[in-house]
C-alpha atoms as a PDB file:
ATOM      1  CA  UNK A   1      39.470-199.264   3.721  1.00  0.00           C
ATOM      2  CA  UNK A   2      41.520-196.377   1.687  1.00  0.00           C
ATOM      3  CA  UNK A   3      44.364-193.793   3.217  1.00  0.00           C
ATOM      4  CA  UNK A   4      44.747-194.237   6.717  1.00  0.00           C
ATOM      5  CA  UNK A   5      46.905-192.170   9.230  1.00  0.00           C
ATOM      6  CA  UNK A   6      48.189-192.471  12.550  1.00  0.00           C
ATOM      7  CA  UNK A   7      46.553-191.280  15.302  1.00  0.00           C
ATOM      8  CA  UNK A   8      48.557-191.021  18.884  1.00  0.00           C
ATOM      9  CA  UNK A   9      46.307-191.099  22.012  1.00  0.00           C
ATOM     10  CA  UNK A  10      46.834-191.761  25.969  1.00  0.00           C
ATOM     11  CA  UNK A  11      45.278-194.235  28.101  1.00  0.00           C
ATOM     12  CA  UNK A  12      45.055-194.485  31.247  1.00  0.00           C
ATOM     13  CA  UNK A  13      46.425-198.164  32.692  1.00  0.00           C
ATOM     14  CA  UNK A  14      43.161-200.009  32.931  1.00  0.00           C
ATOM     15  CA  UNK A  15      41.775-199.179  29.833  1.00  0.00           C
ATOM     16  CA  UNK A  16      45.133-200.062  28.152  1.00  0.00           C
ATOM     17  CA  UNK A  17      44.685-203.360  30.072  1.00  0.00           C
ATOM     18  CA  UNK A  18      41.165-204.093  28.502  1.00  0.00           C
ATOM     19  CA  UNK A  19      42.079-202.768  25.543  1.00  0.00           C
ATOM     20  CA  UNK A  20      45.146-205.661  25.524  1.00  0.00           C
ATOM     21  CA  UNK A  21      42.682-208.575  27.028  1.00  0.00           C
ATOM     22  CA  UNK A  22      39.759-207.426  23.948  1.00  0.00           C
ATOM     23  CA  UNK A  23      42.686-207.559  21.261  1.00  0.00           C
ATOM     24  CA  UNK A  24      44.020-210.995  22.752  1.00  0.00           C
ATOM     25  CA  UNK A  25      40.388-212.269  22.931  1.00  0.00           C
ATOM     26  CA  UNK A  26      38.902-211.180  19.438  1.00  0.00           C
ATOM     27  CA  UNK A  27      42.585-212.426  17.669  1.00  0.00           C
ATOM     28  CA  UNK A  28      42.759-208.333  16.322  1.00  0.00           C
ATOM     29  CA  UNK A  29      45.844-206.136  16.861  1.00  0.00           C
ATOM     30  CA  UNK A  30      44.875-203.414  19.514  1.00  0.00           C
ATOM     31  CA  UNK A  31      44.996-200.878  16.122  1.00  0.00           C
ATOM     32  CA  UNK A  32      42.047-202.559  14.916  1.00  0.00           C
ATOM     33  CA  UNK A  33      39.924-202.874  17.795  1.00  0.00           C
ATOM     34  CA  UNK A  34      40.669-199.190  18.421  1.00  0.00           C
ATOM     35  CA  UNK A  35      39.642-197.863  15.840  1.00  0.00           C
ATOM     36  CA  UNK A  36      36.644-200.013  15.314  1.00  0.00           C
ATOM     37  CA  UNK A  37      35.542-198.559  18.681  1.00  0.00           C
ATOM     38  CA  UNK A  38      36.026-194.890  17.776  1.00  0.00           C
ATOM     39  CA  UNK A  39      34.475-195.580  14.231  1.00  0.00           C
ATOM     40  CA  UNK A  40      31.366-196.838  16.146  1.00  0.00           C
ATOM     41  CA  UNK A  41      31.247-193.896  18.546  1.00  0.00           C
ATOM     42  CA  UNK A  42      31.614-191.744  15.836  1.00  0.00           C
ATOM     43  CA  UNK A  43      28.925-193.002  13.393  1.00  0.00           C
ATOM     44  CA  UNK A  44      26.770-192.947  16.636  1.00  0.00           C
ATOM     45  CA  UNK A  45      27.506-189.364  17.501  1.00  0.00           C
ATOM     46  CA  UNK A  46      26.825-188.356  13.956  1.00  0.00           C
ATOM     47  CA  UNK A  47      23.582-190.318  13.782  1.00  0.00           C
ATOM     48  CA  UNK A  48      22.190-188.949  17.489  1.00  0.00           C
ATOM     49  CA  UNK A  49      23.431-185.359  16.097  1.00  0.00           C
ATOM     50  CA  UNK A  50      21.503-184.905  12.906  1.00  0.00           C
ATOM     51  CA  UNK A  51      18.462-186.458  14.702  1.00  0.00           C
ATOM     52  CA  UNK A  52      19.014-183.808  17.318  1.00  0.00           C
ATOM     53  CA  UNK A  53      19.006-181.469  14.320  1.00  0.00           C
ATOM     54  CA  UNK A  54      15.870-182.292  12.497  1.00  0.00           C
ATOM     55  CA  UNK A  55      14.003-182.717  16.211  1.00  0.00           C
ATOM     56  CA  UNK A  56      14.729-179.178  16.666  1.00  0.00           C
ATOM     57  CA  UNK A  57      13.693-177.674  12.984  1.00  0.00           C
ATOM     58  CA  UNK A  58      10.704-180.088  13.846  1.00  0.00           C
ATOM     59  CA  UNK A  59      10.021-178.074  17.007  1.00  0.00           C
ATOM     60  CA  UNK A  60      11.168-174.907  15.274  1.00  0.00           C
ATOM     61  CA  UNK A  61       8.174-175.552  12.540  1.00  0.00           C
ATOM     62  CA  UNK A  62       5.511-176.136  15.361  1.00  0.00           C
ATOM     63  CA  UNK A  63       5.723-179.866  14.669  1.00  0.00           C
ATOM     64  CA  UNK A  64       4.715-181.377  17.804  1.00  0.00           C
ATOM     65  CA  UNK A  65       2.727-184.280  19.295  1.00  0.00           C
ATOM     66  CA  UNK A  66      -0.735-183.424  20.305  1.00  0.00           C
ATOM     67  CA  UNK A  67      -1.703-184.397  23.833  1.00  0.00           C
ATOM     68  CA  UNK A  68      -4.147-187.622  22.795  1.00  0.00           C
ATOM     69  CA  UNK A  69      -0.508-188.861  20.851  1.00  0.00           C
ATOM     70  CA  UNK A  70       1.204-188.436  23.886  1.00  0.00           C
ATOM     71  CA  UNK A  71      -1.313-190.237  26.044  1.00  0.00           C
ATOM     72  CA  UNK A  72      -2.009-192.780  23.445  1.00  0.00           C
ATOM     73  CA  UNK A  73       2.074-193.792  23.190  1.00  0.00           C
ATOM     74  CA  UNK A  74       2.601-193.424  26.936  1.00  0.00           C
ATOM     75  CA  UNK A  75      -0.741-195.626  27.231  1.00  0.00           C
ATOM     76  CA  UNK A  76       1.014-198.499  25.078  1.00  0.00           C
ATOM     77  CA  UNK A  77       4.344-198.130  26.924  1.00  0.00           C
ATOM     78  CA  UNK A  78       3.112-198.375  30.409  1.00  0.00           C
ATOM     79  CA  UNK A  79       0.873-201.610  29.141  1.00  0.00           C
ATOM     80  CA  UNK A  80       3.782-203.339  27.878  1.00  0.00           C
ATOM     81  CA  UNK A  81       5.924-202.643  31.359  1.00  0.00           C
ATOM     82  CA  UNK A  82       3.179-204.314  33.731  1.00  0.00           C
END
């Protein structure tokens, strides 16, 4: 995993709780399951904010679905849901 360093935070009493119960469950020290979650939130964040970045150079370039794409995806969607 490489250098790590320690990080101080507050919870608030219930998380803390299912923090404790998750650790207990999984057999992990409450270290470990904490910072699996905030890796995961983090690796999401980045991921949802670079796509948010390219969708808007997309849009900045003109690069946009026409209306029959639109219809056409919607049209597969809404079959799929009945």
């Amino acid at each position: 995993m490489g250098e790590s360093s320690v990080l101080t935070l507050r919870l608030d009493a219930k998380l803390n709780q299912q923090l404790d119960r998750l650790s207990k469950a999984t057999s992990r020290s409450r270290s470990f399951v904490a910072a699996e979650a905030i890796r995961e939130y983090v690796t999401l964040n980045q991921w949802q904010i670079e796509e948010t970045k390219k969708a808007v150079l997309e849009a900045d370039r003109g690069e946009f679905a026409s209306e029959a794409e639109v219809r056409r995806t919607m049209g597969k969607w809404t079959r799929r849901a009945r």
